[in-house]
PDB file of N, CA and C in Angstrom:
ATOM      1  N   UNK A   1     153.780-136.187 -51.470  1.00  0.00           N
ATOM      2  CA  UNK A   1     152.633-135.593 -52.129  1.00  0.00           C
ATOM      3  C   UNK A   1     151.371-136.448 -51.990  1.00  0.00           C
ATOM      4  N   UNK A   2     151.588-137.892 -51.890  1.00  0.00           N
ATOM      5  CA  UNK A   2     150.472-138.495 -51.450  1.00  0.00           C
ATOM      6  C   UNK A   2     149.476-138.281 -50.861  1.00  0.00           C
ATOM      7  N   UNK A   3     150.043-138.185 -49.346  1.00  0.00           N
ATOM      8  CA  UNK A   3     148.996-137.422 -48.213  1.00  0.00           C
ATOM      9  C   UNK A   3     148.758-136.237 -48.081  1.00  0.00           C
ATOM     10  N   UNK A   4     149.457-135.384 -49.376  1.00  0.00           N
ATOM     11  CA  UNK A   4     148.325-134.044 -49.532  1.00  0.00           C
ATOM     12  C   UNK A   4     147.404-134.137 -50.472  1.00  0.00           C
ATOM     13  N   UNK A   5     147.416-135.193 -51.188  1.00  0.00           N
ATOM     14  CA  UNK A   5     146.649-135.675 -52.266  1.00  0.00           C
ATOM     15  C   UNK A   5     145.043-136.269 -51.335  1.00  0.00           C
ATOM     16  N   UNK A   6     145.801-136.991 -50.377  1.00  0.00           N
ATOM     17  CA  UNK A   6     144.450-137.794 -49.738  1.00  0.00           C
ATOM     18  C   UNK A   6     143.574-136.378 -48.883  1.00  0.00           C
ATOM     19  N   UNK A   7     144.542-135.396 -48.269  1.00  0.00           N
ATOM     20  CA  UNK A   7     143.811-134.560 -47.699  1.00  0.00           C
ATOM     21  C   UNK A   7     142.967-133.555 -48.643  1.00  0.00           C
ATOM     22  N   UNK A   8     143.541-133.619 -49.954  1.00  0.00           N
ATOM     23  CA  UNK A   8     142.328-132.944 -50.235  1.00  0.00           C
ATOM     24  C   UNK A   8     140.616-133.608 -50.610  1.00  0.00           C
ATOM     25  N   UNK A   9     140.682-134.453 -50.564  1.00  0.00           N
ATOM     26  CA  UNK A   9     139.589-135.600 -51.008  1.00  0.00           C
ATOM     27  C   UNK A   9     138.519-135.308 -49.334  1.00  0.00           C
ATOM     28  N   UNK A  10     138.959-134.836 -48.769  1.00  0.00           N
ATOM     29  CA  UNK A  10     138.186-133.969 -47.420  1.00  0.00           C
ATOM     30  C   UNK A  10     137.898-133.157 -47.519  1.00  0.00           C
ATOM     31  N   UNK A  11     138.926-132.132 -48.113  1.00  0.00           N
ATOM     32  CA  UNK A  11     138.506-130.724 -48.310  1.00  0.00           C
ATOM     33  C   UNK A  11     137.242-130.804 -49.789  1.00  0.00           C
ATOM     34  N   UNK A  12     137.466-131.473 -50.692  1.00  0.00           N
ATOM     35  CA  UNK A  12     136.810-132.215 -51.746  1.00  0.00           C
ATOM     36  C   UNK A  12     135.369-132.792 -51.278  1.00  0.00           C
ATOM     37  N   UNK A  13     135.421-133.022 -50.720  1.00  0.00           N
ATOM     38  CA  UNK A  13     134.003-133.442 -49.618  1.00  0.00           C
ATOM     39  C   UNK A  13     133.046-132.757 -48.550  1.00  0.00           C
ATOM     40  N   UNK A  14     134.268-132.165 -47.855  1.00  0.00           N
ATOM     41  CA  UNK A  14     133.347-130.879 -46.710  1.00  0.00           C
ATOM     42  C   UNK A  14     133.126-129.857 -47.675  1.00  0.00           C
ATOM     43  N   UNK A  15     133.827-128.872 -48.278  1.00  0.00           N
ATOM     44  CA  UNK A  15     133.347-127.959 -48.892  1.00  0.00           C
ATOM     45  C   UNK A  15     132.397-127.693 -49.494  1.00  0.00           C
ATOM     46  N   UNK A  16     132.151-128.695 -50.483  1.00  0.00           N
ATOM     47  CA  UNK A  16     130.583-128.571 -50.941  1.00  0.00           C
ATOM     48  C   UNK A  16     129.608-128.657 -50.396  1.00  0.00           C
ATOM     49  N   UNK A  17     129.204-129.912 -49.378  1.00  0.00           N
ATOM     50  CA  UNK A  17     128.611-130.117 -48.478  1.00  0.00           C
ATOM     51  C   UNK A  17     128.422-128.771 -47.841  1.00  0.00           C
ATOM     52  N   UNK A  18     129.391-128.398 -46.951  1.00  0.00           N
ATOM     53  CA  UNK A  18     129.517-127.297 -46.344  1.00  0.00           C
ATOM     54  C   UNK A  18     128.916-125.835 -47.201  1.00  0.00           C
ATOM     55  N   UNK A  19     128.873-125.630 -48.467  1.00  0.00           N
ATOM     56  CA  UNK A  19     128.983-124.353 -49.193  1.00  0.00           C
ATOM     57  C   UNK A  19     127.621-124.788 -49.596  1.00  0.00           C
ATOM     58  N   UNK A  20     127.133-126.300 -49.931  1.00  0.00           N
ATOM     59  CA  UNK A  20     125.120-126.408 -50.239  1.00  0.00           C
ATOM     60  C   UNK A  20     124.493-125.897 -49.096  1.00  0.00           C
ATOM     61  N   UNK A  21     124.973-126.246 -47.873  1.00  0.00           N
ATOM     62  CA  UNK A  21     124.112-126.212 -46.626  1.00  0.00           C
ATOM     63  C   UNK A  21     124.218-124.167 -46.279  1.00  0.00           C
ATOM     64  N   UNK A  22     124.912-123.893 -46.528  1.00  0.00           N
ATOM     65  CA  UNK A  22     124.481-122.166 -46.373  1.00  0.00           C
ATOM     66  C   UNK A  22     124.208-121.707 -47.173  1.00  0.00           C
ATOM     67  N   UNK A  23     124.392-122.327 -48.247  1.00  0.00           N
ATOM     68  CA  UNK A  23     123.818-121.679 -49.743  1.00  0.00           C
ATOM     69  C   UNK A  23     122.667-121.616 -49.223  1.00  0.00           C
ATOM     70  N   UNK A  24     121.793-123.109 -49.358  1.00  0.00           N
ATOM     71  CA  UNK A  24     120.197-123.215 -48.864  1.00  0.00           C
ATOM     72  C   UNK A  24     119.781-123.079 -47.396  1.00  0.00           C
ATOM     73  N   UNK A  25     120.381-123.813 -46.677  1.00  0.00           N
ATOM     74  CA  UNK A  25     119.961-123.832 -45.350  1.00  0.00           C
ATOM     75  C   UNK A  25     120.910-122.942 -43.626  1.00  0.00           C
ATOM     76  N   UNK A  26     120.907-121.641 -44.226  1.00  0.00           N
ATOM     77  CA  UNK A  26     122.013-121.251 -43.901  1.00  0.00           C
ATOM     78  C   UNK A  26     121.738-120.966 -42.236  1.00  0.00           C
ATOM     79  N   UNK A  27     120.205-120.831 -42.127  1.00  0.00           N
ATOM     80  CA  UNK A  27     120.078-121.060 -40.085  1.00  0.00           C
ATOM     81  C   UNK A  27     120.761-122.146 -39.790  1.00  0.00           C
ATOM     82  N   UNK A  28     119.656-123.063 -40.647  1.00  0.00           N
ATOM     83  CA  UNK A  28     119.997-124.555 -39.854  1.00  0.00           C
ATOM     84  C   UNK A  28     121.597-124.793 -39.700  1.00  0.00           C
ATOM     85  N   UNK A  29     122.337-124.322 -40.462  1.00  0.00           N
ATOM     86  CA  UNK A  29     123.730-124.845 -41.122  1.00  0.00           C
ATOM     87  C   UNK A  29     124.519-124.242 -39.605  1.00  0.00           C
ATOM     88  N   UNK A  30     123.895-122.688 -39.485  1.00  0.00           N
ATOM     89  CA  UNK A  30     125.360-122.228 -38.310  1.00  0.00           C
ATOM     90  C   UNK A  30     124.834-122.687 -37.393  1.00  0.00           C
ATOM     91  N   UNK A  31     123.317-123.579 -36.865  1.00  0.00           N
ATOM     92  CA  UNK A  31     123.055-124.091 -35.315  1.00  0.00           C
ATOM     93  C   UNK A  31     123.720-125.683 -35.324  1.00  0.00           C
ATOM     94  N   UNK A  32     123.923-126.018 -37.058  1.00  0.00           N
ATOM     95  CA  UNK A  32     124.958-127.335 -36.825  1.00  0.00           C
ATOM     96  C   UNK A  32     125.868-127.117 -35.903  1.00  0.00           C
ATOM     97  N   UNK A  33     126.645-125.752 -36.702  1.00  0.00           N
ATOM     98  CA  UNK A  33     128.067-125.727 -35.995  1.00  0.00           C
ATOM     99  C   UNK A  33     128.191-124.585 -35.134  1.00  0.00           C
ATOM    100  N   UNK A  34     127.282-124.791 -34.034  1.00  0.00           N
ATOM    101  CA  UNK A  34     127.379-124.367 -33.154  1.00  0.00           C
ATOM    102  C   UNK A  34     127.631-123.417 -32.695  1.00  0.00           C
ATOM    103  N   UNK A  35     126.876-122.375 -33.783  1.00  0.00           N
ATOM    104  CA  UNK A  35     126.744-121.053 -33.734  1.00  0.00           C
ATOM    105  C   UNK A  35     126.037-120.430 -32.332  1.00  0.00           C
ATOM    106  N   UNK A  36     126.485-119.344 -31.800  1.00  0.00           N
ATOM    107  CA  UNK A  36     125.630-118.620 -30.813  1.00  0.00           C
ATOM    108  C   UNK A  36     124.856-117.262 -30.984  1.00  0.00           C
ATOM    109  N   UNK A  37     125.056-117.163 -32.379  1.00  0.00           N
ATOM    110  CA  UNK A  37     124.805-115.434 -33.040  1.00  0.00           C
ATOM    111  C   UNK A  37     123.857-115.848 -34.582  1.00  0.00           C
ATOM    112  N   UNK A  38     123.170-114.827 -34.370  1.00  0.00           N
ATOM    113  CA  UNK A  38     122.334-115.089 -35.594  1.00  0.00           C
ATOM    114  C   UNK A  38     123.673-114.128 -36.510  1.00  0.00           C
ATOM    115  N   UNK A  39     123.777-114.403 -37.885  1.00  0.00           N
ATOM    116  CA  UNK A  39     123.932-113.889 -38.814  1.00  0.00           C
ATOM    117  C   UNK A  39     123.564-113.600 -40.111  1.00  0.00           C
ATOM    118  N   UNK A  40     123.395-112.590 -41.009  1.00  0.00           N
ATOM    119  CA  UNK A  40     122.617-112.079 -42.220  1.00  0.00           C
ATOM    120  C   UNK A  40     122.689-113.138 -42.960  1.00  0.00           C
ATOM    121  N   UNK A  41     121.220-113.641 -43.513  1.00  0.00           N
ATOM    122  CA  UNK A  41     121.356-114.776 -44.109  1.00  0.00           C
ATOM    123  C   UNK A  41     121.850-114.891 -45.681  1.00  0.00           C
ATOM    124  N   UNK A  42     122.312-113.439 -45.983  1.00  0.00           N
ATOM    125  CA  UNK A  42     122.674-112.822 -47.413  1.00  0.00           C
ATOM    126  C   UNK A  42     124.323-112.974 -47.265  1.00  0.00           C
ATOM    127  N   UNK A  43     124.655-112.494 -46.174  1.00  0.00           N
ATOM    128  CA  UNK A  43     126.318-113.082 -46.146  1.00  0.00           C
ATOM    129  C   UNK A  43     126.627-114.874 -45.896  1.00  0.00           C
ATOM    130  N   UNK A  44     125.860-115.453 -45.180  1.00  0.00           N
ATOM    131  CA  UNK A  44     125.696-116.725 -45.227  1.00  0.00           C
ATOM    132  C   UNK A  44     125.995-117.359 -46.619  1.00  0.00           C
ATOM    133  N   UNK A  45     124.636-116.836 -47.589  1.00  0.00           N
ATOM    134  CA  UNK A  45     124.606-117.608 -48.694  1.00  0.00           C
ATOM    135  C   UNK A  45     125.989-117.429 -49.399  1.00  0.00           C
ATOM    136  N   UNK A  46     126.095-116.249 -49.296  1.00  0.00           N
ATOM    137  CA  UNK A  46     127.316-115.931 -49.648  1.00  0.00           C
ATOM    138  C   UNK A  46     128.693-116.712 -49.785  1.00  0.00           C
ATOM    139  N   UNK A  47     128.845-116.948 -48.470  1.00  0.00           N
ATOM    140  CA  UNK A  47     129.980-117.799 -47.807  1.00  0.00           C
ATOM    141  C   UNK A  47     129.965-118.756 -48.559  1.00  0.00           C
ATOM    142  N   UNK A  48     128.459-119.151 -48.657  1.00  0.00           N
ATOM    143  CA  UNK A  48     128.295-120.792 -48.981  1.00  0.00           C
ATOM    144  C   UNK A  48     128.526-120.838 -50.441  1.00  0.00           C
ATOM    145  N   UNK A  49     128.456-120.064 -51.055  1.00  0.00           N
ATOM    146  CA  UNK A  49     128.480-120.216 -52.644  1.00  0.00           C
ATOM    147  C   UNK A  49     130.333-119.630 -52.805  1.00  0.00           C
ATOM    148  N   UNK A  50     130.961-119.333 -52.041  1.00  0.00           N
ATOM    149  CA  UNK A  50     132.249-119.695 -52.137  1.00  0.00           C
ATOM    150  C   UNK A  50     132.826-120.601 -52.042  1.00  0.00           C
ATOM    151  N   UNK A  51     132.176-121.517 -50.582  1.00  0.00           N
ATOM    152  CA  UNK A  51     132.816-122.809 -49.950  1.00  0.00           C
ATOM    153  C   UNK A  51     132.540-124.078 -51.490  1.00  0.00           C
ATOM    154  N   UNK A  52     130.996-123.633 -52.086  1.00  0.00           N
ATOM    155  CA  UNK A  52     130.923-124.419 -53.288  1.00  0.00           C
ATOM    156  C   UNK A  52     131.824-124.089 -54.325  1.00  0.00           C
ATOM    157  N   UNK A  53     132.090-123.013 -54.499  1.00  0.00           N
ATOM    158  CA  UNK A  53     133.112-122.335 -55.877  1.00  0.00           C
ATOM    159  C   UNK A  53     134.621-123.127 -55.441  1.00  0.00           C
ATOM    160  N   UNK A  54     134.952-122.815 -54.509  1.00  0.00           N
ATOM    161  CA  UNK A  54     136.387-123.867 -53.903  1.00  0.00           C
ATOM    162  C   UNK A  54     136.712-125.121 -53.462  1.00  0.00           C
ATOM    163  N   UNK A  55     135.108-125.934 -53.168  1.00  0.00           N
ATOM    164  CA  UNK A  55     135.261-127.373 -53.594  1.00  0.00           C
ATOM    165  C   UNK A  55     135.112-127.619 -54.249  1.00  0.00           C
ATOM    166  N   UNK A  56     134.530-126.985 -55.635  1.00  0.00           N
ATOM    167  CA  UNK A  56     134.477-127.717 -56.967  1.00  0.00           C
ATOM    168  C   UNK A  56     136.236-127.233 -57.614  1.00  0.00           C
ATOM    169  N   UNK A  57     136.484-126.249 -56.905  1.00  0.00           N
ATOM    170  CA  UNK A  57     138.471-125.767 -57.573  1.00  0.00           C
ATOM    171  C   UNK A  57     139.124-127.111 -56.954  1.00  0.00           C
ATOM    172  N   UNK A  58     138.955-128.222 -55.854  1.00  0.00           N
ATOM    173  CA  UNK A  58     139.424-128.558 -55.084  1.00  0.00           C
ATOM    174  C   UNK A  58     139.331-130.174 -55.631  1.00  0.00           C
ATOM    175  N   UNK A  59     137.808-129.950 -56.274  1.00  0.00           N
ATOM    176  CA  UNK A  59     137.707-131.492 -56.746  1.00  0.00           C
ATOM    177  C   UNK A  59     138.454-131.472 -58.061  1.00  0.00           C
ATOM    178  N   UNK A  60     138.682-130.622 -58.582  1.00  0.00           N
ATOM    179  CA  UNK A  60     139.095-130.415 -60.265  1.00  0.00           C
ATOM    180  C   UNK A  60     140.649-131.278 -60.002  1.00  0.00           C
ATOM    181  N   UNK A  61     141.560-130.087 -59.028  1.00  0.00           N
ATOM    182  CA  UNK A  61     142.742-130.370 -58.787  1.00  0.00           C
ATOM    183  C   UNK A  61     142.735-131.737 -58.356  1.00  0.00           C
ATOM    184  N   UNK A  62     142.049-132.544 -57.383  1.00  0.00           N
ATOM    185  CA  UNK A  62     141.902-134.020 -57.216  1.00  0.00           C
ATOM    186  C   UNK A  62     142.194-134.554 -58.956  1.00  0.00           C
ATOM    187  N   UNK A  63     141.055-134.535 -59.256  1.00  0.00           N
ATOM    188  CA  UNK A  63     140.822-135.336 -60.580  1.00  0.00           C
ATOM    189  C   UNK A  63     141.998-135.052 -61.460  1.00  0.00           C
ATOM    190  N   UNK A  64     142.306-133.992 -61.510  1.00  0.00           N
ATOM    191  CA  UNK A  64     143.120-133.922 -62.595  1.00  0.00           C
ATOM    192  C   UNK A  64     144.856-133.892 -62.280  1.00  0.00           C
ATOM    193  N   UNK A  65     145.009-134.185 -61.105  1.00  0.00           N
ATOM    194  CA  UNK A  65     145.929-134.275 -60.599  1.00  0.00           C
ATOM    195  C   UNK A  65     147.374-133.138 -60.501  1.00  0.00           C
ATOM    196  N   UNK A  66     146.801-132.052 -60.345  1.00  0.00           N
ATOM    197  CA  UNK A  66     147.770-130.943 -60.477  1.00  0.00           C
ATOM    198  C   UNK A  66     148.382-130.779 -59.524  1.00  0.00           C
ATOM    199  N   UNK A  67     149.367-132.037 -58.996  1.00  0.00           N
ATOM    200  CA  UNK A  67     150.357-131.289 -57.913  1.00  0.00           C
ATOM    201  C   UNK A  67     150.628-130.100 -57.808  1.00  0.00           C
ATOM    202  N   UNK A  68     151.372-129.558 -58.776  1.00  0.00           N
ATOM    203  CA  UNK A  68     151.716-127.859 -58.570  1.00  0.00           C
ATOM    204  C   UNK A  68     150.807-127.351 -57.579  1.00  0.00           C
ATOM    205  N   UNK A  69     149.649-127.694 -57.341  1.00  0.00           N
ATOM    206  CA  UNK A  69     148.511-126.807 -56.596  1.00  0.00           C
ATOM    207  C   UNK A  69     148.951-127.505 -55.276  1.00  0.00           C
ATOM    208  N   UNK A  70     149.094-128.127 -54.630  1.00  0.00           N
ATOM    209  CA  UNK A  70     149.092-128.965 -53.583  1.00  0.00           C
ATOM    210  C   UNK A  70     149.497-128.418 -52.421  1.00  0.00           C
ATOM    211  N   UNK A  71     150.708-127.471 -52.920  1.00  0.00           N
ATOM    212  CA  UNK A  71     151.363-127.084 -51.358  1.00  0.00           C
ATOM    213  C   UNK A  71     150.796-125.551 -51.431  1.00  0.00           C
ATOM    214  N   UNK A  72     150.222-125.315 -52.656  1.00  0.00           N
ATOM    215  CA  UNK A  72     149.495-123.792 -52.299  1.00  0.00           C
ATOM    216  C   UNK A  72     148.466-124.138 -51.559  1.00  0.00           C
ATOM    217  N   UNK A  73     147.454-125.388 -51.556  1.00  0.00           N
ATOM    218  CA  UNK A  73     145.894-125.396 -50.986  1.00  0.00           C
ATOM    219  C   UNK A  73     146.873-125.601 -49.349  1.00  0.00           C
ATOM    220  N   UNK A  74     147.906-125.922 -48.667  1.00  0.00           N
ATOM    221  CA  UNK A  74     148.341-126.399 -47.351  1.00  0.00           C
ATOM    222  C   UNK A  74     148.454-125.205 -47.052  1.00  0.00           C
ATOM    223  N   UNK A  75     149.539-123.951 -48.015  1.00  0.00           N
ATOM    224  CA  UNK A  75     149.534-122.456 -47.706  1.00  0.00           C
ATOM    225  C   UNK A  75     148.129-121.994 -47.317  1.00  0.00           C
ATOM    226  N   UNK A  76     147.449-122.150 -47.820  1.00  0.00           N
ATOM    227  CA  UNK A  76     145.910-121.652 -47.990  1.00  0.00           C
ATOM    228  C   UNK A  76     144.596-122.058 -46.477  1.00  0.00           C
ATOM    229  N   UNK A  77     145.345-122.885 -46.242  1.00  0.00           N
ATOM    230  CA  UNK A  77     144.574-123.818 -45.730  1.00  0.00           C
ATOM    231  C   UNK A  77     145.364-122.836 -44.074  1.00  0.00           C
ATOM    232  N   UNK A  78     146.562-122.963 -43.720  1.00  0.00           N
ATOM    233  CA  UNK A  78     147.569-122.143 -42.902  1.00  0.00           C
ATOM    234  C   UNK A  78     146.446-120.885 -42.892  1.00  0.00           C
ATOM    235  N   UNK A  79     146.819-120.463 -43.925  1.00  0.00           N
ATOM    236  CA  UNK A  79     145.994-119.111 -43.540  1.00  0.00           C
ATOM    237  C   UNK A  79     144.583-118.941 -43.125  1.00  0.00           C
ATOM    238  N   UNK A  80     144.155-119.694 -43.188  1.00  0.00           N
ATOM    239  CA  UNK A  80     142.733-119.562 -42.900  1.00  0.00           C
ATOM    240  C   UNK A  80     142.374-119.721 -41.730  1.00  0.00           C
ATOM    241  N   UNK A  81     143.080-121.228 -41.005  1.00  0.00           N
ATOM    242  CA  UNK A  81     143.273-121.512 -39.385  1.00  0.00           C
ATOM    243  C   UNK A  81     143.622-120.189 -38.675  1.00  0.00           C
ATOM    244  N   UNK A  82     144.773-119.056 -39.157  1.00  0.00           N
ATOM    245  CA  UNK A  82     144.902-118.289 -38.261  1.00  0.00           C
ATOM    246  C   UNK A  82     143.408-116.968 -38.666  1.00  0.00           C
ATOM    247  N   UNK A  83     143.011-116.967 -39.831  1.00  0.00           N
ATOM    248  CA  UNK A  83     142.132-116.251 -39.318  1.00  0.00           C
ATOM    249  C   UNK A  83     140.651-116.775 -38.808  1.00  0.00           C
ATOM    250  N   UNK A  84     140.370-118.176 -38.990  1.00  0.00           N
ATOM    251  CA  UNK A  84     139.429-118.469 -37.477  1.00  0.00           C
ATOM    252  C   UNK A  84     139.556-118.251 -36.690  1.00  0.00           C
ATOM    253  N   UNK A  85     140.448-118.606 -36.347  1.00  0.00           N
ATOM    254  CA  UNK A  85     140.995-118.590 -34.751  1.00  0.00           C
ATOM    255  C   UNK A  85     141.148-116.955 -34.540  1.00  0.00           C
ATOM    256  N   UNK A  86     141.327-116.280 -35.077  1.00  0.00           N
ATOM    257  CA  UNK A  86     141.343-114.885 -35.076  1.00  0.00           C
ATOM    258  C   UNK A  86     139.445-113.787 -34.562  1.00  0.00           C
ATOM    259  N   UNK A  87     139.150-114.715 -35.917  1.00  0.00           N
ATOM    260  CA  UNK A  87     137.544-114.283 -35.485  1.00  0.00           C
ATOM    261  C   UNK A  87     136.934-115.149 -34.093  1.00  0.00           C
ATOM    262  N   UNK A  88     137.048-116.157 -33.801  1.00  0.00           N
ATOM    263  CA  UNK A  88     136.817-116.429 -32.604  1.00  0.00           C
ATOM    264  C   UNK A  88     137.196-116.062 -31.311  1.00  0.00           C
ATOM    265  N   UNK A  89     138.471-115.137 -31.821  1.00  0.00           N
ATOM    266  CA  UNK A  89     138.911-114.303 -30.986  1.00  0.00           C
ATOM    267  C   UNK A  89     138.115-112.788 -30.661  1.00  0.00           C
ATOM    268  N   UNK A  90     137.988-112.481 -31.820  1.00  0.00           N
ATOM    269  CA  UNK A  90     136.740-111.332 -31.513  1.00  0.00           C
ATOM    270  C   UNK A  90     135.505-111.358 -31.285  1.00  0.00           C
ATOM    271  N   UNK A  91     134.486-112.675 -31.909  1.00  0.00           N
ATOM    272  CA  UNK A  91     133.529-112.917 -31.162  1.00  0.00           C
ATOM    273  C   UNK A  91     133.184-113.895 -30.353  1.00  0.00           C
ATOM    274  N   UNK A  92     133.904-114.569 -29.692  1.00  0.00           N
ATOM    275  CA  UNK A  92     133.943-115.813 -28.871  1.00  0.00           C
ATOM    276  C   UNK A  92     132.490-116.960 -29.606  1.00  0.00           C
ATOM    277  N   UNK A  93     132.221-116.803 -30.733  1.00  0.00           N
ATOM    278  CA  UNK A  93     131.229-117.860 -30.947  1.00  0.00           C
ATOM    279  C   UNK A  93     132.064-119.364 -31.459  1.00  0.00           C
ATOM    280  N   UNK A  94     131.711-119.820 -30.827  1.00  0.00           N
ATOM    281  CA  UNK A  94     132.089-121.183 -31.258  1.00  0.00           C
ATOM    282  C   UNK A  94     131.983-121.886 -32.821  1.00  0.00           C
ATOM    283  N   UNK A  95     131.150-121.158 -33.309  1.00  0.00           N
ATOM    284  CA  UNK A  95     130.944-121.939 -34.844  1.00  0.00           C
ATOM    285  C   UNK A  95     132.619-121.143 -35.440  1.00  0.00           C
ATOM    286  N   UNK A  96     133.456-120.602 -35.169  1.00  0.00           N
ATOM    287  CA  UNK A  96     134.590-120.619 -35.652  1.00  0.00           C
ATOM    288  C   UNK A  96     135.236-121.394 -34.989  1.00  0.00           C
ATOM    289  N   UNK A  97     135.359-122.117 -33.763  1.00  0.00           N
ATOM    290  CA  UNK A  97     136.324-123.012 -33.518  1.00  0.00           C
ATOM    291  C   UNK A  97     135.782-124.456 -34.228  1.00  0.00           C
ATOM    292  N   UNK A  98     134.602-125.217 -34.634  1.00  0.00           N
ATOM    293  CA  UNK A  98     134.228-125.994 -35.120  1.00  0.00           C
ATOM    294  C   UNK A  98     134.504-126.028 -36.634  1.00  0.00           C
ATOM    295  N   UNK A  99     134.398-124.969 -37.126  1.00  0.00           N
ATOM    296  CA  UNK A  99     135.277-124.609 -38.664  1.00  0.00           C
ATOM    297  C   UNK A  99     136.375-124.911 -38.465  1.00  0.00           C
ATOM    298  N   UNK A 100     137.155-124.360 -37.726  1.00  0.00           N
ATOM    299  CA  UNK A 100     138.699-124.433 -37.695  1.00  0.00           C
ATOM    300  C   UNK A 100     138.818-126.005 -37.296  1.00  0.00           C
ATOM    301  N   UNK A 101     138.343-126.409 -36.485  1.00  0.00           N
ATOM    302  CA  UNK A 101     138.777-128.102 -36.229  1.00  0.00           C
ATOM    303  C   UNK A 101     138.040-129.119 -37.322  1.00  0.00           C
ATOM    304  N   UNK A 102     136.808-128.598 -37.701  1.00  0.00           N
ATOM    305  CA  UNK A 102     136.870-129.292 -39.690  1.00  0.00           C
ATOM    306  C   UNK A 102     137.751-129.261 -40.424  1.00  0.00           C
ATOM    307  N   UNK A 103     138.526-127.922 -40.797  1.00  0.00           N
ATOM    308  CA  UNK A 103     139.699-127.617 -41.319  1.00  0.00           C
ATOM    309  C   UNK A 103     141.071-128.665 -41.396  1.00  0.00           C
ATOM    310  N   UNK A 104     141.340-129.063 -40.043  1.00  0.00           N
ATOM    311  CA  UNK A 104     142.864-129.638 -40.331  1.00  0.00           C
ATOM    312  C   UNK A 104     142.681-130.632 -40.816  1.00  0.00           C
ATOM    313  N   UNK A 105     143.788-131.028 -40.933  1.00  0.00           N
ATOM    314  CA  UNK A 105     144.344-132.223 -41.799  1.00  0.00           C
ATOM    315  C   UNK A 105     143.979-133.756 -41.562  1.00  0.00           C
ATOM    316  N   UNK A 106     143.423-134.092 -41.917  1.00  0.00           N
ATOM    317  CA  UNK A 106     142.720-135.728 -41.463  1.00  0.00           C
ATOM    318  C   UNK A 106     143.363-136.415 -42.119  1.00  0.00           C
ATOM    319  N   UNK A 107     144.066-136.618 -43.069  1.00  0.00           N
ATOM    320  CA  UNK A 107     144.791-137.702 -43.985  1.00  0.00           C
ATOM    321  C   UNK A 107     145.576-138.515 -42.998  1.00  0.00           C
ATOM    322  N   UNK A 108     145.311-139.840 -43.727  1.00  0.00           N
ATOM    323  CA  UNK A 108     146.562-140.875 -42.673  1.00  0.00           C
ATOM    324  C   UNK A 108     147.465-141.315 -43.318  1.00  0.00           C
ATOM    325  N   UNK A 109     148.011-141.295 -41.870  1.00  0.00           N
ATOM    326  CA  UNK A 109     149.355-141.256 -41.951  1.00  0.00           C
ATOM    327  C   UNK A 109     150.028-142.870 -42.576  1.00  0.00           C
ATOM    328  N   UNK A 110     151.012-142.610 -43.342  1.00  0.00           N
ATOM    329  CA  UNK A 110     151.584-143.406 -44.180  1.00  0.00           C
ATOM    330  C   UNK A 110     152.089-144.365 -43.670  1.00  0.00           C
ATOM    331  N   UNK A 111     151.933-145.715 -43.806  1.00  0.00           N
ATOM    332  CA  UNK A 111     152.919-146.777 -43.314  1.00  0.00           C
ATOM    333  C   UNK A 111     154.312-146.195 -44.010  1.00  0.00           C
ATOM    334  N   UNK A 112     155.869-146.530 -43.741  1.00  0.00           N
ATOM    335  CA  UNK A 112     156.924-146.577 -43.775  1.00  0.00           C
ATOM    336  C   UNK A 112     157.098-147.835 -44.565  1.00  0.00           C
ATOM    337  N   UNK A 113     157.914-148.382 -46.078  1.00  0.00           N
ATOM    338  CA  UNK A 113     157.655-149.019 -47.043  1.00  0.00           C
ATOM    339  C   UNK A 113     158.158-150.610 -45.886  1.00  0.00           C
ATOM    340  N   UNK A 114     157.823-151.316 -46.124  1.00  0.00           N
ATOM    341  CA  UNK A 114     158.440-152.491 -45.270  1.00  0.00           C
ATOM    342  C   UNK A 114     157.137-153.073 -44.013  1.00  0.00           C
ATOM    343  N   UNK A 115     157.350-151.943 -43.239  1.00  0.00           N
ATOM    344  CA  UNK A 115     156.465-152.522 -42.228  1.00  0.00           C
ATOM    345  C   UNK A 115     155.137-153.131 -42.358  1.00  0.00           C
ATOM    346  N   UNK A 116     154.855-153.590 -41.395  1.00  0.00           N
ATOM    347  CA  UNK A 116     153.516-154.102 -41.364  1.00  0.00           C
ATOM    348  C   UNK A 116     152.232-153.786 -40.470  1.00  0.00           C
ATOM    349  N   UNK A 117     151.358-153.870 -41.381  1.00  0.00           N
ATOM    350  CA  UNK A 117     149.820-152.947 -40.289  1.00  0.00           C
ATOM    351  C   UNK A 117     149.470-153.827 -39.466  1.00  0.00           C
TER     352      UNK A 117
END
């Protein structure tokens, strides 16, 4: 449970980040990630005031330490990779493959009790 603990402290971090920047700056935000399509800047904000509504669900569970949640945000997290990768399938824009590779799992990996770094 550790290193789903550490991975969310990413998701805890991009999300908001991620959910201020389309809230407010939602051009600038999809030519970050390497958008090739303009999109409605009303669904944008949109997005973005979810990505904020679920990193602040994300920092809570950090802080307050609710394992129980842990292997639902990995379920959650599963599902979402296949539907990027899904929409990048229908519109070949790249700002869904740059989502999806923000997405995985960055936590490191655990020394084994004994060894040495």
């Amino acid at each position: 449970m550790r290193r789903t603990r550490l991975s969310l402290y990413y998701l805890g971090t991009y999300l908001p980040i991620a959910g201020l920047a389309l809230l407010f700056v939602p051009s600038f935000a999809t030519k970050l990630l390497l958008s090739n399509r303009t999109y409605d800047e009303e669904f944008m904000r949109l997005a973005g005031a979810l990505l904020l509504a679920v990193g602040i669900l994300v920092i809570q569970i950090i802080r307050y330490r609710v394992e129980v949640l842990y292997s639902t945000t990995l379920a959650i997290r599963l599902g979402l990779i296949v539907v990027l990768l899904w929409l990048y399938a229908l519109s070949s824009d790249p700002f869904f493959l740059v989502i999806f590779l923000d997405r995985r799992d960055r936590s490191p990996v655990e020394q084994p009790t004994g060894s040495q770094a």
